[in-house]
C-alpha atoms as a PDB file:
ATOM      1  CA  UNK A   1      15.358  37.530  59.677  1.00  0.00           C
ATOM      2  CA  UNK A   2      13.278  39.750  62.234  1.00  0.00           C
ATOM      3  CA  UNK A   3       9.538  39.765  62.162  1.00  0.00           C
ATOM      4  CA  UNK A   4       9.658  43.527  61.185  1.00  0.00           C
ATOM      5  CA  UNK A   5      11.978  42.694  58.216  1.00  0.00           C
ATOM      6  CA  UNK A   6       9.796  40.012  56.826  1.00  0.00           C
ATOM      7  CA  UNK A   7       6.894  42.219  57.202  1.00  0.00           C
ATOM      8  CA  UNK A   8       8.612  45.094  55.283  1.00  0.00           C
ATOM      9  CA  UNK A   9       9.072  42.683  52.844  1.00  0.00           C
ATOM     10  CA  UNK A  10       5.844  41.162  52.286  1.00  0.00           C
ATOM     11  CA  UNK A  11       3.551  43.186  49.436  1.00  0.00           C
ATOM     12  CA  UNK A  12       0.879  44.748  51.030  1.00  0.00           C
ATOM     13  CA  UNK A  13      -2.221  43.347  49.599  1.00  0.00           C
ATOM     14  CA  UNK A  14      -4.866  46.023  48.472  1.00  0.00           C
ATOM     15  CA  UNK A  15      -7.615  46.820  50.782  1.00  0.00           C
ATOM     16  CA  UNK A  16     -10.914  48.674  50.611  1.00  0.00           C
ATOM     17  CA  UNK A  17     -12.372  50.120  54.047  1.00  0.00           C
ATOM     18  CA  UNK A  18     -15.271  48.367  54.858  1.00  0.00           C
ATOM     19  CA  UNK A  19     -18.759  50.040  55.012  1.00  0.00           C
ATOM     20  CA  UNK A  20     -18.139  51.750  58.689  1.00  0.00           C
ATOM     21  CA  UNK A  21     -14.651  53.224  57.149  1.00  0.00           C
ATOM     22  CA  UNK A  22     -12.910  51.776  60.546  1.00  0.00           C
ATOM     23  CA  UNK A  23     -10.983  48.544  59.425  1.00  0.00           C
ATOM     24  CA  UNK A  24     -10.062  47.754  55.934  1.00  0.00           C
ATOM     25  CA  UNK A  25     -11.951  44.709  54.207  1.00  0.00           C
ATOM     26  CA  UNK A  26      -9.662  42.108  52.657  1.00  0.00           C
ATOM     27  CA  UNK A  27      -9.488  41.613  48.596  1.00  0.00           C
ATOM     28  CA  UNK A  28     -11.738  39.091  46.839  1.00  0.00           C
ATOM     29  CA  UNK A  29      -9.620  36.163  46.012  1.00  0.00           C
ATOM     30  CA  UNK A  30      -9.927  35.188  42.347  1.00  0.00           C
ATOM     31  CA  UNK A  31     -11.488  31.668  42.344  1.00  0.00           C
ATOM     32  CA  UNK A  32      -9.892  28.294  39.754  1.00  0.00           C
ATOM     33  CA  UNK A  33     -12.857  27.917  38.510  1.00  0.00           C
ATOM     34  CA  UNK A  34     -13.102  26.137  35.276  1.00  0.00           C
ATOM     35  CA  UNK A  35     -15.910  27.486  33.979  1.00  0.00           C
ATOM     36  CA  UNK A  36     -14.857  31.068  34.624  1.00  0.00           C
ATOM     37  CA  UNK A  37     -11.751  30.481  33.152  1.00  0.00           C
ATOM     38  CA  UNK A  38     -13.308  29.225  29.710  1.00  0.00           C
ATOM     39  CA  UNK A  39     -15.205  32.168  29.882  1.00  0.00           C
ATOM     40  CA  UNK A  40     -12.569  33.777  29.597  1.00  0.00           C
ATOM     41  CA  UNK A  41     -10.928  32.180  27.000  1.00  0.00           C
ATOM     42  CA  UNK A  42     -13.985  32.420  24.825  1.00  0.00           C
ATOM     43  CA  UNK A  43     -14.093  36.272  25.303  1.00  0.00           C
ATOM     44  CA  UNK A  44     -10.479  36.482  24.321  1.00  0.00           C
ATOM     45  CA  UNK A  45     -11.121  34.110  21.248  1.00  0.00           C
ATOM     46  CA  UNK A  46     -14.084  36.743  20.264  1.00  0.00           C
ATOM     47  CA  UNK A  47     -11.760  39.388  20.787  1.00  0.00           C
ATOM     48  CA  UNK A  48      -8.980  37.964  18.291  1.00  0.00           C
ATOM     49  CA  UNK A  49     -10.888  35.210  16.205  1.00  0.00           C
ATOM     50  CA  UNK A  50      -7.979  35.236  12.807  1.00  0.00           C
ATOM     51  CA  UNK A  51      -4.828  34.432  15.857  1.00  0.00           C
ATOM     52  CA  UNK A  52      -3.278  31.172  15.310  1.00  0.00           C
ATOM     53  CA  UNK A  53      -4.445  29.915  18.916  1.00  0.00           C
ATOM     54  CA  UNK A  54      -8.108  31.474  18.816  1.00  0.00           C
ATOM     55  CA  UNK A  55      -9.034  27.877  16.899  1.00  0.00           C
ATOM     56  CA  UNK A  56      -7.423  25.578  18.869  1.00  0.00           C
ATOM     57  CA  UNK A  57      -8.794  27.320  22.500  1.00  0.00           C
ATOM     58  CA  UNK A  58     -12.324  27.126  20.814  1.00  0.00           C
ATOM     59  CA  UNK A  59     -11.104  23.463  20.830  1.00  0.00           C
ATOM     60  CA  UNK A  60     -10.268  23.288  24.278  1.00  0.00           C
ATOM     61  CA  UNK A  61     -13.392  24.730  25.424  1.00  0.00           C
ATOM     62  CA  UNK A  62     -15.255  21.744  24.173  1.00  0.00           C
ATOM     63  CA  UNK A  63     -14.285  19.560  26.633  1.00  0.00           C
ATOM     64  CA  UNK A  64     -16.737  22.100  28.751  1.00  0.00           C
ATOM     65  CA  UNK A  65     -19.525  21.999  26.438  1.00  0.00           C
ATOM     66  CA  UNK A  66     -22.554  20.305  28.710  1.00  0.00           C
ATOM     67  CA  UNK A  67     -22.116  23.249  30.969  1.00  0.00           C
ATOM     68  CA  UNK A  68     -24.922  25.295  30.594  1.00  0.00           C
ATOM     69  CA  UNK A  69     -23.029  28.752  30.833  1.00  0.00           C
ATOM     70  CA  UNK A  70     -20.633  27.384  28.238  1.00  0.00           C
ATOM     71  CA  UNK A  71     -23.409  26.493  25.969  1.00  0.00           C
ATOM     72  CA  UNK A  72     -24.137  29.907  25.753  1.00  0.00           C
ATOM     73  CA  UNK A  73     -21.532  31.136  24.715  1.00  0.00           C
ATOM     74  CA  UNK A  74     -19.559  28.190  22.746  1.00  0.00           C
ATOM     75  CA  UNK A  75     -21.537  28.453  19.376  1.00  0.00           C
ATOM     76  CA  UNK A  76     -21.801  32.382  19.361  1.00  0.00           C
ATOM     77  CA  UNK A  77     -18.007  32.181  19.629  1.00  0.00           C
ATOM     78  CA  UNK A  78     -17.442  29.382  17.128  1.00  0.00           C
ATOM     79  CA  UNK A  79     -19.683  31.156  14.667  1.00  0.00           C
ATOM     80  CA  UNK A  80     -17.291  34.470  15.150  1.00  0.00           C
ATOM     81  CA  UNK A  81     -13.843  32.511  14.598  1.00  0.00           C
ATOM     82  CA  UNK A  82     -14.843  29.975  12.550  1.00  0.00           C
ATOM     83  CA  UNK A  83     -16.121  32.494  10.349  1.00  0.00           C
ATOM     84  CA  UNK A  84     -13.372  34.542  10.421  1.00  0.00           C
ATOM     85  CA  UNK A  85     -11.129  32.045   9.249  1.00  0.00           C
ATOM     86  CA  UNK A  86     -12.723  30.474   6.884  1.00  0.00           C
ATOM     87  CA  UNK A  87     -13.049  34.398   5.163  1.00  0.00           C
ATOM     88  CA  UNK A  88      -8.833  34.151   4.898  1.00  0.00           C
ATOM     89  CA  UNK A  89      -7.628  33.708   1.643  1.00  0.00           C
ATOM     90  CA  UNK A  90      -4.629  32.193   3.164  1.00  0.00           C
ATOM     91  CA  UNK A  91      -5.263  30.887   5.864  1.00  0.00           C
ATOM     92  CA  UNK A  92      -1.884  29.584   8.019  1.00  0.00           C
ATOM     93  CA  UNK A  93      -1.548  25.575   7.199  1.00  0.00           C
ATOM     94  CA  UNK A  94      -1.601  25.258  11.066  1.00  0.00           C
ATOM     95  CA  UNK A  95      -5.257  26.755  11.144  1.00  0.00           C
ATOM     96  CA  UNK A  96      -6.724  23.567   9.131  1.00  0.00           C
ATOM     97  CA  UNK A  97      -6.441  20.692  11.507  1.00  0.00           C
ATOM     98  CA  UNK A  98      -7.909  22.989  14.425  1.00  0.00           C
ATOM     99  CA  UNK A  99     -11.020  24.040  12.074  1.00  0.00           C
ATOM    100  CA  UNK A 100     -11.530  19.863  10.657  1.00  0.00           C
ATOM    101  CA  UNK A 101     -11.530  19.385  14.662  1.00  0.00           C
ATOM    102  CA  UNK A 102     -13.979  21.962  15.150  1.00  0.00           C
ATOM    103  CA  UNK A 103     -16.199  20.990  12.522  1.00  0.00           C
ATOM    104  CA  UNK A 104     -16.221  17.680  13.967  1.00  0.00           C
ATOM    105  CA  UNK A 105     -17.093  19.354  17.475  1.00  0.00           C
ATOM    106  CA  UNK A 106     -19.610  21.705  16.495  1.00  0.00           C
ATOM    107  CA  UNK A 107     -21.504  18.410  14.058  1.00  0.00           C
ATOM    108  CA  UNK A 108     -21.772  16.605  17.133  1.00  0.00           C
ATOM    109  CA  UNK A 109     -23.842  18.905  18.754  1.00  0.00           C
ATOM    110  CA  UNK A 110     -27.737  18.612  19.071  1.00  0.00           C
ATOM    111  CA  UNK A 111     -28.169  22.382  18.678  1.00  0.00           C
ATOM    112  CA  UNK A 112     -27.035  24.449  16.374  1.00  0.00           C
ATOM    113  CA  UNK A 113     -27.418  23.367  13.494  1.00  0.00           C
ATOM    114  CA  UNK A 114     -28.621  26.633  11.011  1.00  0.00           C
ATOM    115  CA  UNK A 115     -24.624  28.111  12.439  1.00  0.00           C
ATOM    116  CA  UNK A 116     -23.009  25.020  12.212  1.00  0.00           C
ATOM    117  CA  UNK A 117     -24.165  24.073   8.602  1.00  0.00           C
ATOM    118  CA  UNK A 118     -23.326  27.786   7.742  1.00  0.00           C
ATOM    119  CA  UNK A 119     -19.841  27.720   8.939  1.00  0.00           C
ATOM    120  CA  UNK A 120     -19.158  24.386   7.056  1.00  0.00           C
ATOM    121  CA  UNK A 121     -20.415  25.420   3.814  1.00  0.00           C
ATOM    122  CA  UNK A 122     -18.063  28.890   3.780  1.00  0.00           C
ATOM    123  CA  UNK A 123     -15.048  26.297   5.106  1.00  0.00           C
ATOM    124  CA  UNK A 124     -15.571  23.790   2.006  1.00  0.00           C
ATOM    125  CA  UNK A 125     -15.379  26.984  -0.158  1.00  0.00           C
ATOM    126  CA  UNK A 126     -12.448  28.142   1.001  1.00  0.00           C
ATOM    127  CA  UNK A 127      -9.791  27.535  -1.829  1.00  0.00           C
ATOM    128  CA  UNK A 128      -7.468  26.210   0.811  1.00  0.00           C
ATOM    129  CA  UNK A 129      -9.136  23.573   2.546  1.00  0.00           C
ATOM    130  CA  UNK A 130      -9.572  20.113   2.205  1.00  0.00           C
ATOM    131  CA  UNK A 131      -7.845  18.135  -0.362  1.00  0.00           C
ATOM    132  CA  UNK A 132      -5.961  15.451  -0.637  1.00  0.00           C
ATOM    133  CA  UNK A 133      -3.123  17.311   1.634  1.00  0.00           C
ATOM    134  CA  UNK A 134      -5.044  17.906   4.532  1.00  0.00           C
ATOM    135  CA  UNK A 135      -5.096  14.857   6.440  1.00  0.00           C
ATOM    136  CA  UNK A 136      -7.350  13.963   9.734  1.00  0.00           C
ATOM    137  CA  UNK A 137      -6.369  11.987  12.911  1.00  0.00           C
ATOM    138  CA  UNK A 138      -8.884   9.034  12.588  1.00  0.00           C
ATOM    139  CA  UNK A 139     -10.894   9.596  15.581  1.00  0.00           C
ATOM    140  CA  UNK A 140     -12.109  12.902  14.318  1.00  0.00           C
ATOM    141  CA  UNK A 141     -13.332  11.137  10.541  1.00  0.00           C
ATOM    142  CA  UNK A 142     -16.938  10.878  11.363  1.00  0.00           C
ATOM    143  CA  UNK A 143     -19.609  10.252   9.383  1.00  0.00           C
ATOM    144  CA  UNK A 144     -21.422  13.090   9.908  1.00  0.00           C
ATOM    145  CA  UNK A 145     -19.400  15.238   7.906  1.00  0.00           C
ATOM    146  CA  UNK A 146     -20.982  13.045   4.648  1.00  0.00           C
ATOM    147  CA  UNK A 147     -24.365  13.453   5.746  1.00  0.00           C
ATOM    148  CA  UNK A 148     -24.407  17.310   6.329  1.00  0.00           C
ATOM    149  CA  UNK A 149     -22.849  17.471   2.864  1.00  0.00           C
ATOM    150  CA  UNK A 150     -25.764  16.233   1.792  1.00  0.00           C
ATOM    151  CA  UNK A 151     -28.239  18.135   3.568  1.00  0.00           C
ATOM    152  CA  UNK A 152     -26.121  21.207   2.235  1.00  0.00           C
ATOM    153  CA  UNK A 153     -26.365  19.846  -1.459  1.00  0.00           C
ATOM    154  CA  UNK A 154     -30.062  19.150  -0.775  1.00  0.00           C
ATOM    155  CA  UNK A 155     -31.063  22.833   0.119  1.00  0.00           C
ATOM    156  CA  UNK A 156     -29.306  24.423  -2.150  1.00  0.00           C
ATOM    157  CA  UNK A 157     -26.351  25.814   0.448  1.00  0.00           C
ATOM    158  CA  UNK A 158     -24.080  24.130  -2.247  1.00  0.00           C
ATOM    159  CA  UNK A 159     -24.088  23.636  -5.810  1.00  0.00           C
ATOM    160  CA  UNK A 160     -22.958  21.197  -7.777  1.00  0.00           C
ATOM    161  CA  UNK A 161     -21.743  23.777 -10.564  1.00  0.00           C
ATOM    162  CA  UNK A 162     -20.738  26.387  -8.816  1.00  0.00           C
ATOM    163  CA  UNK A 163     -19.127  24.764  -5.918  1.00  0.00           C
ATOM    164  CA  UNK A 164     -17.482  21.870  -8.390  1.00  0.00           C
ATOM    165  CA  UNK A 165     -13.839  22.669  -7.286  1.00  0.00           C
ATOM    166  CA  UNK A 166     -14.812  22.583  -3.780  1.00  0.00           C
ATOM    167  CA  UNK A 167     -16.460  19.428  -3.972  1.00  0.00           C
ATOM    168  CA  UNK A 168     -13.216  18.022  -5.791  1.00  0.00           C
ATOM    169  CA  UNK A 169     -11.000  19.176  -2.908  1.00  0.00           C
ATOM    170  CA  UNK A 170     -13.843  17.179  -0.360  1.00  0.00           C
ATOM    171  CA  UNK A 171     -14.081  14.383  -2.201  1.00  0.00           C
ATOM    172  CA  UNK A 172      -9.714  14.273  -1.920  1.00  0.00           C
ATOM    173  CA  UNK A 173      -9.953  14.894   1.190  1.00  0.00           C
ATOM    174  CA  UNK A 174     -12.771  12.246   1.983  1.00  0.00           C
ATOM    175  CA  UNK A 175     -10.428   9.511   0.029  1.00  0.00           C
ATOM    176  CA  UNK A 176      -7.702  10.032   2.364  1.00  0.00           C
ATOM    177  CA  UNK A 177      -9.706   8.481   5.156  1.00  0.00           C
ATOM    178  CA  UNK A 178      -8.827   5.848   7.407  1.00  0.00           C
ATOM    179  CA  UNK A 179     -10.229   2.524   5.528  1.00  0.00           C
ATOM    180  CA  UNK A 180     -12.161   1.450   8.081  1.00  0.00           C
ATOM    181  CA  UNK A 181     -13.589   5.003   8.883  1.00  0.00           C
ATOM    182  CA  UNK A 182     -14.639   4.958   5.318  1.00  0.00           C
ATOM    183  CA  UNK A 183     -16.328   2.290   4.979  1.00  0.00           C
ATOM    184  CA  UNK A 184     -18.492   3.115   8.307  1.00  0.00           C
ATOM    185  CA  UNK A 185     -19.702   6.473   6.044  1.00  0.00           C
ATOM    186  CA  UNK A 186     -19.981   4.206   2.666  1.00  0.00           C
ATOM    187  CA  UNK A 187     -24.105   3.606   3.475  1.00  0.00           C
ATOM    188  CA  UNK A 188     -24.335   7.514   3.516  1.00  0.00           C
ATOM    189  CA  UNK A 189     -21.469   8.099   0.649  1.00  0.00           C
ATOM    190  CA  UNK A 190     -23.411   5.923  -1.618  1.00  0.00           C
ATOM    191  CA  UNK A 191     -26.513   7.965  -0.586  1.00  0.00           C
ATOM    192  CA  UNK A 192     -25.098  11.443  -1.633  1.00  0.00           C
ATOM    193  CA  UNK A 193     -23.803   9.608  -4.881  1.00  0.00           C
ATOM    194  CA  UNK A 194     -27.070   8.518  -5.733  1.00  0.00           C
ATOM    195  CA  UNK A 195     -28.852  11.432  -4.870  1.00  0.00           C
ATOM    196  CA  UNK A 196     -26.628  13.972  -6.748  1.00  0.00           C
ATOM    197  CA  UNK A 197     -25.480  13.296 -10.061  1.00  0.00           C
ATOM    198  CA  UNK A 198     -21.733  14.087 -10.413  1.00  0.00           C
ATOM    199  CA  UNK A 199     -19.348  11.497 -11.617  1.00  0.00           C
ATOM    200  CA  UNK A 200     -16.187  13.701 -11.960  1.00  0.00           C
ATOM    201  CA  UNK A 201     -16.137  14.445  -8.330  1.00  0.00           C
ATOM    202  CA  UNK A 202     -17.149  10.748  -6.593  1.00  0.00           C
ATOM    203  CA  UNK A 203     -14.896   9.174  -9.250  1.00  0.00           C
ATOM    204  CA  UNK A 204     -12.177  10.449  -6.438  1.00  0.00           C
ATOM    205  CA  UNK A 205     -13.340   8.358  -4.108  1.00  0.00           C
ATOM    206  CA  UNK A 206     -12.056   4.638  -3.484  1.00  0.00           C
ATOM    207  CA  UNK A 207     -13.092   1.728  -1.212  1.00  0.00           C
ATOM    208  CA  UNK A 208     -10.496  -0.848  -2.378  1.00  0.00           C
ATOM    209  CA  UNK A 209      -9.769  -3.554   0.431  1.00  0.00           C
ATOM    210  CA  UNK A 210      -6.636  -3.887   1.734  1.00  0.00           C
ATOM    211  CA  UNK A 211      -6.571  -7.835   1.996  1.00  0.00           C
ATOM    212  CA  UNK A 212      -3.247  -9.491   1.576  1.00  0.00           C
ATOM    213  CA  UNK A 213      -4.080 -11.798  -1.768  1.00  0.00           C
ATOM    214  CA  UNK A 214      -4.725 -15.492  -0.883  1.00  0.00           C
ATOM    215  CA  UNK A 215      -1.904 -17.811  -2.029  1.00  0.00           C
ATOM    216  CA  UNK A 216      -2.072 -19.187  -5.529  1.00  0.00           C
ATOM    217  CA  UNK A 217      -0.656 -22.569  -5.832  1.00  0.00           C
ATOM    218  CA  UNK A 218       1.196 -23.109  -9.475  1.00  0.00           C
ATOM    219  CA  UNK A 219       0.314 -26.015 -11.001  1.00  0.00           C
ATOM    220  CA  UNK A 220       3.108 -27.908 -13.427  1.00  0.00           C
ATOM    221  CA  UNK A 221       1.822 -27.912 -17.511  1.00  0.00           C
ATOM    222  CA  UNK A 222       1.630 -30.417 -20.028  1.00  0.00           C
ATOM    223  CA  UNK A 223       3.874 -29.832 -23.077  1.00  0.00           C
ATOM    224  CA  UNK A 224       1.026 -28.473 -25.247  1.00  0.00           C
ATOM    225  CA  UNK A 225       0.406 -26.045 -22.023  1.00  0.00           C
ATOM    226  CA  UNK A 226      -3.196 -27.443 -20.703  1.00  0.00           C
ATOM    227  CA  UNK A 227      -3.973 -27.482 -17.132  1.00  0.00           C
ATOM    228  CA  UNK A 228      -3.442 -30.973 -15.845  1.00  0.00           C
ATOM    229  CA  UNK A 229      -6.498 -30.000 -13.206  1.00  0.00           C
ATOM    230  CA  UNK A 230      -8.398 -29.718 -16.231  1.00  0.00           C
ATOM    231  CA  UNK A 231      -7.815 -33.039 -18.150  1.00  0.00           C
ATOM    232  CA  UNK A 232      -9.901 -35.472 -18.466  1.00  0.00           C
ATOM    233  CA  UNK A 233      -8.180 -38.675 -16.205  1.00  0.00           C
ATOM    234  CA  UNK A 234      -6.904 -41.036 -17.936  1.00  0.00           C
ATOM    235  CA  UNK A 235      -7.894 -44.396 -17.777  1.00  0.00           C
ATOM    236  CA  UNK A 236      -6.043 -46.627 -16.241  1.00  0.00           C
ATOM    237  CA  UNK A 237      -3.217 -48.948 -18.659  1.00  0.00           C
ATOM    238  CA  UNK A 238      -4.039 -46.569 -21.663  1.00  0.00           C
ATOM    239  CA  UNK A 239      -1.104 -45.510 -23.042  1.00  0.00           C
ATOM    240  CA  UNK A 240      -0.888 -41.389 -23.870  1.00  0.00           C
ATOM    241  CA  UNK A 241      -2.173 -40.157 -27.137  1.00  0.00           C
ATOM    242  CA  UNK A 242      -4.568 -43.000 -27.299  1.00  0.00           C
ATOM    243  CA  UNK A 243      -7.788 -42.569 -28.313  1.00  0.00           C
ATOM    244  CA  UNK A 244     -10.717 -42.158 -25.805  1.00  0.00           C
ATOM    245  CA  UNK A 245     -12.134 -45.811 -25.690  1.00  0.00           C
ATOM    246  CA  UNK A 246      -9.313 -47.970 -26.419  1.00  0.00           C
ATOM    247  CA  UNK A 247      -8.164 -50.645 -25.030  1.00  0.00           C
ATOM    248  CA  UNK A 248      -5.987 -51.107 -22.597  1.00  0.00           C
ATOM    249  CA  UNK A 249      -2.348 -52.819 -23.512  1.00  0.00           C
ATOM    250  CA  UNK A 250      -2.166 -56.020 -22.371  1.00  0.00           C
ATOM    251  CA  UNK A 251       1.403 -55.139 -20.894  1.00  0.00           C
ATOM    252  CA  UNK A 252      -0.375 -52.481 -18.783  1.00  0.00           C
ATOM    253  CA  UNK A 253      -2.979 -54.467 -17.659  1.00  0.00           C
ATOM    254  CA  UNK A 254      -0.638 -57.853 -16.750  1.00  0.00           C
ATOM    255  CA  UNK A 255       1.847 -54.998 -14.600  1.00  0.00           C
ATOM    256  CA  UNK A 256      -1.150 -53.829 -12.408  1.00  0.00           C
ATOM    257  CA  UNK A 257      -2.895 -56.770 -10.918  1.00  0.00           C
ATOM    258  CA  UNK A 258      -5.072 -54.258  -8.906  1.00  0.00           C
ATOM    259  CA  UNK A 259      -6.673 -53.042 -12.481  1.00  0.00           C
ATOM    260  CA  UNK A 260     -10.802 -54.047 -13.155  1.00  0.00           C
ATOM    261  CA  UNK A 261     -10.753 -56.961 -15.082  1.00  0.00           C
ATOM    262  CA  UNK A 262     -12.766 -56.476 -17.975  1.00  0.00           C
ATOM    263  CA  UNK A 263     -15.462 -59.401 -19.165  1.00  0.00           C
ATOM    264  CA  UNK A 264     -15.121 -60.634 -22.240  1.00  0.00           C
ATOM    265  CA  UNK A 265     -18.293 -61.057 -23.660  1.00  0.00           C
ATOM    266  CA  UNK A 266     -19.634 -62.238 -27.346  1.00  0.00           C
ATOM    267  CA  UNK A 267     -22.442 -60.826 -28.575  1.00  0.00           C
ATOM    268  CA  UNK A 268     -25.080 -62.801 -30.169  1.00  0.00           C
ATOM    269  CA  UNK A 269     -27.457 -61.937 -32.617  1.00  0.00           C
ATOM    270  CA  UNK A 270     -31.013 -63.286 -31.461  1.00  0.00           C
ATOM    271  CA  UNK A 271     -33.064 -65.234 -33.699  1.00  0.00           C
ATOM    272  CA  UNK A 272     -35.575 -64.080 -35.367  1.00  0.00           C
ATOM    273  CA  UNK A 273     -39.071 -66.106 -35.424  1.00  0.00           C
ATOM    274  CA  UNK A 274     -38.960 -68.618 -38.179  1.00  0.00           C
ATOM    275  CA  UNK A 275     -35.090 -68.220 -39.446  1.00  0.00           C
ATOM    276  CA  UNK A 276     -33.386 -71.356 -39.156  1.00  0.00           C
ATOM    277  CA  UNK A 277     -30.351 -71.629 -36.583  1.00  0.00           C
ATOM    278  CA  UNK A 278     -26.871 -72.360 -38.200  1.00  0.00           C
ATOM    279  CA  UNK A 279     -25.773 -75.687 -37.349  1.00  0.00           C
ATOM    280  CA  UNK A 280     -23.508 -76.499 -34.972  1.00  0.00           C
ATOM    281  CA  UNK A 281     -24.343 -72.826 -33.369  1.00  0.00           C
ATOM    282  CA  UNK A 282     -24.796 -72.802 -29.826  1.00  0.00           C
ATOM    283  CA  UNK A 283     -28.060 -71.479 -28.844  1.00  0.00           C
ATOM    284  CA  UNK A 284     -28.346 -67.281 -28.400  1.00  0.00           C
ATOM    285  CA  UNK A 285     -29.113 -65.807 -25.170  1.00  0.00           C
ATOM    286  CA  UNK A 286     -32.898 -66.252 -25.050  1.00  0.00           C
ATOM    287  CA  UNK A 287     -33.463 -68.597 -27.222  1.00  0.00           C
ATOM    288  CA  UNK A 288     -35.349 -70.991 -24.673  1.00  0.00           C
ATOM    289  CA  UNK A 289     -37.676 -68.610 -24.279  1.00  0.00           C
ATOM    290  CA  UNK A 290     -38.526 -67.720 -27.809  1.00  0.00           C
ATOM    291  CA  UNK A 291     -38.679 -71.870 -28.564  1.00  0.00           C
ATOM    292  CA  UNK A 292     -41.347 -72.339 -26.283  1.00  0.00           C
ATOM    293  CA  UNK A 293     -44.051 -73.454 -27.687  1.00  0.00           C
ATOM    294  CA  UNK A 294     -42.538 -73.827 -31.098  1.00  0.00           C
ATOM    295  CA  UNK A 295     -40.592 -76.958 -30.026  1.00  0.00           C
ATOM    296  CA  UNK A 296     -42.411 -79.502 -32.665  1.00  0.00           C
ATOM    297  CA  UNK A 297     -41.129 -77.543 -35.462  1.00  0.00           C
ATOM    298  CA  UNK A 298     -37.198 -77.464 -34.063  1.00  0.00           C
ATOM    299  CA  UNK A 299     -36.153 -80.913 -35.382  1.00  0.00           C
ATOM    300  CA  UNK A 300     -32.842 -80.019 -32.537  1.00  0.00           C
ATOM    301  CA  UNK A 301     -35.387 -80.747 -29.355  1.00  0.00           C
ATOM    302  CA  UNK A 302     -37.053 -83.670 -30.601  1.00  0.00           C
ATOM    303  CA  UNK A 303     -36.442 -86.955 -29.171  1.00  0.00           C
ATOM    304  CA  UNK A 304     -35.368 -89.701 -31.867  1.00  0.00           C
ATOM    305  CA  UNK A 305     -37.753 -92.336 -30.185  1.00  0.00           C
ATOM    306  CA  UNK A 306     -40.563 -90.023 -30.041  1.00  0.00           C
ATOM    307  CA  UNK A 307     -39.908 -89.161 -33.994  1.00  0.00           C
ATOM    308  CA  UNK A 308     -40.690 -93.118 -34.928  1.00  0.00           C
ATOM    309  CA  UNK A 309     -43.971 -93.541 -33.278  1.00  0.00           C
ATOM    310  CA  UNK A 310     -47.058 -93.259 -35.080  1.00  0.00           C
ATOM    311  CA  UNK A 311     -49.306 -89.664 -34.307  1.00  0.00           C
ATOM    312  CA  UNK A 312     -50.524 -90.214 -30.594  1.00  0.00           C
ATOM    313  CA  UNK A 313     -48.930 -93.323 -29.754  1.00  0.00           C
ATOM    314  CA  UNK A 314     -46.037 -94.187 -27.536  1.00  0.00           C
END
């Protein structure tokens, strides 16, 4: 192909003549900027603010929101969709994943707040949102969404009466948290619980730990169904059904030479001062000691030699 074809070819890019009118100046190329281009996007989303994608742009604009010139701009625009939206009466089932994710954008800023807490409180009374339906990826379940429910209850933005059935579908919603997720907000939960008095909507909420049970061994019964853990042992060589106390069987105790051989021991009955002993008694267990001293009058200890002498003489 010849120079003067490709040239024919070729679109002749638009020119403006320069300030001298002798050669044209050459067009301004449009510059990939990033910021420009989600400048853009949030003019277009301000433009058309109920369209399926004008949510989930606002979305993608985050990502830019530390720019200054996006600041700007990013909660005017937010204010405008999120608004809008929330105003449907139906609003498309794809529009409420993009608004939970910009709720959870917009409650992480540190400005803000009077438009953010005013967009929230219109999306919680919007008869379509929340509930149990509506799940949340995990990483978006923050905590703050309990908290600034609780500033909102606090000054009056919502009301426990007239905002019951909202608060329902919120507290649904909240109990279809990840668990973990929901116990990090339990602190502030139990906070808002405390602080405003409505059973029939935190009833709906449920922290129940998903532990696998620990094992439960099964122990075998006894006939008359007690727990052999809880018996009393048995002693050892005493037949079943005996009494407590008894004696062992002297067939159990001969089989086990191992078994605590018991001392037989006979009691004796200790004299009494002045009570003669029986005769041919063997003395009680301390007798010697209560005899001392009294031995002249015990005709036992005397000596038969010392008996025949006169008083005093040997």
């Amino acid at each position: 192909m010849s120079a003067e074809t490709r040239a024919a070819e070729e679109p002749v890019a638009a020119s403006t003549p320069d300030a001298s009118g002798d050669a044209p100046a050459p067009a301004p190329e449009v510059a990939e900027d990033p910021v420009a281009i989600a400048q853009q996007a949030l003019a277009w989303c301000r433009e058309h603010p109920t369209d399926d994608t004008a949510v989930e742009t606002l979305n993608t604009v985050f990502l830019l929101k530390d720019e200054p010139a996006i600041k700007r701009e990013l909660l005017e625009t937010a204010r405008i969709v999120g608004g809008a939206v929330a105003a449907l009466e139906e609003p498309p089932a794809t529009l409420h994943a993009h608004m939970t994710v910009l709720l959870a954008n917009l409650l992480a800023l540190p400005t803000g707040a009077a438009v953010v807490d005013a967009l929230y409180a219109a999306w919680i009374r919007n008869p379509k949102s929340f509930g149990r339906g509506h799940l949340t990826p995990p990483r978006f379940q923050q905590e703050l969404f309990v908290q600034r429910l609780g500033d909102l209850l606090g000054w009056g933005s919502l009301d426990l009466k007239q905002d019951h059935q909202a608060l329902v579908r919120w507290a649904e919603w909240f109990d279809s948290w990840n668990l973990r997720n929901k116990f990090r907000a339990r602190r502030a939960f139990d906070t808002l619980r405390r602080a405003f008095h409505a059973p029939d909507v935190w009833k709906r909420v449920h922290f129940e730990e998903n532990r696998p049970a620990s094992p439960r061994h099964e122990h075998p019964r006894h006939a008359s169904g007690q727990n052999p853990e809880s018996a009393a042992p048995a002693e050892p060589g005493v037949e079943p059904g005996a009494e407590p106390g008894a004696e062992p069987a002297p067939a159990a105790v001969a089989a086990d030479p191992n078994a605590p051989q018991r001392k037989k021991r006979r009691r004796r009955r200790k004299k009494k001062p002045g009570e003669a002993q029986p005769a041919g008694a063997a003395p009680a267990e301390g007798a010697a000691d209560d005899s001392e001293g009294d031995s002249d009058s015990d005709g036992d200890d005397t000596d038969p030699g010392d008996a025949a002498a006169p008083n005093g003489n040997v």
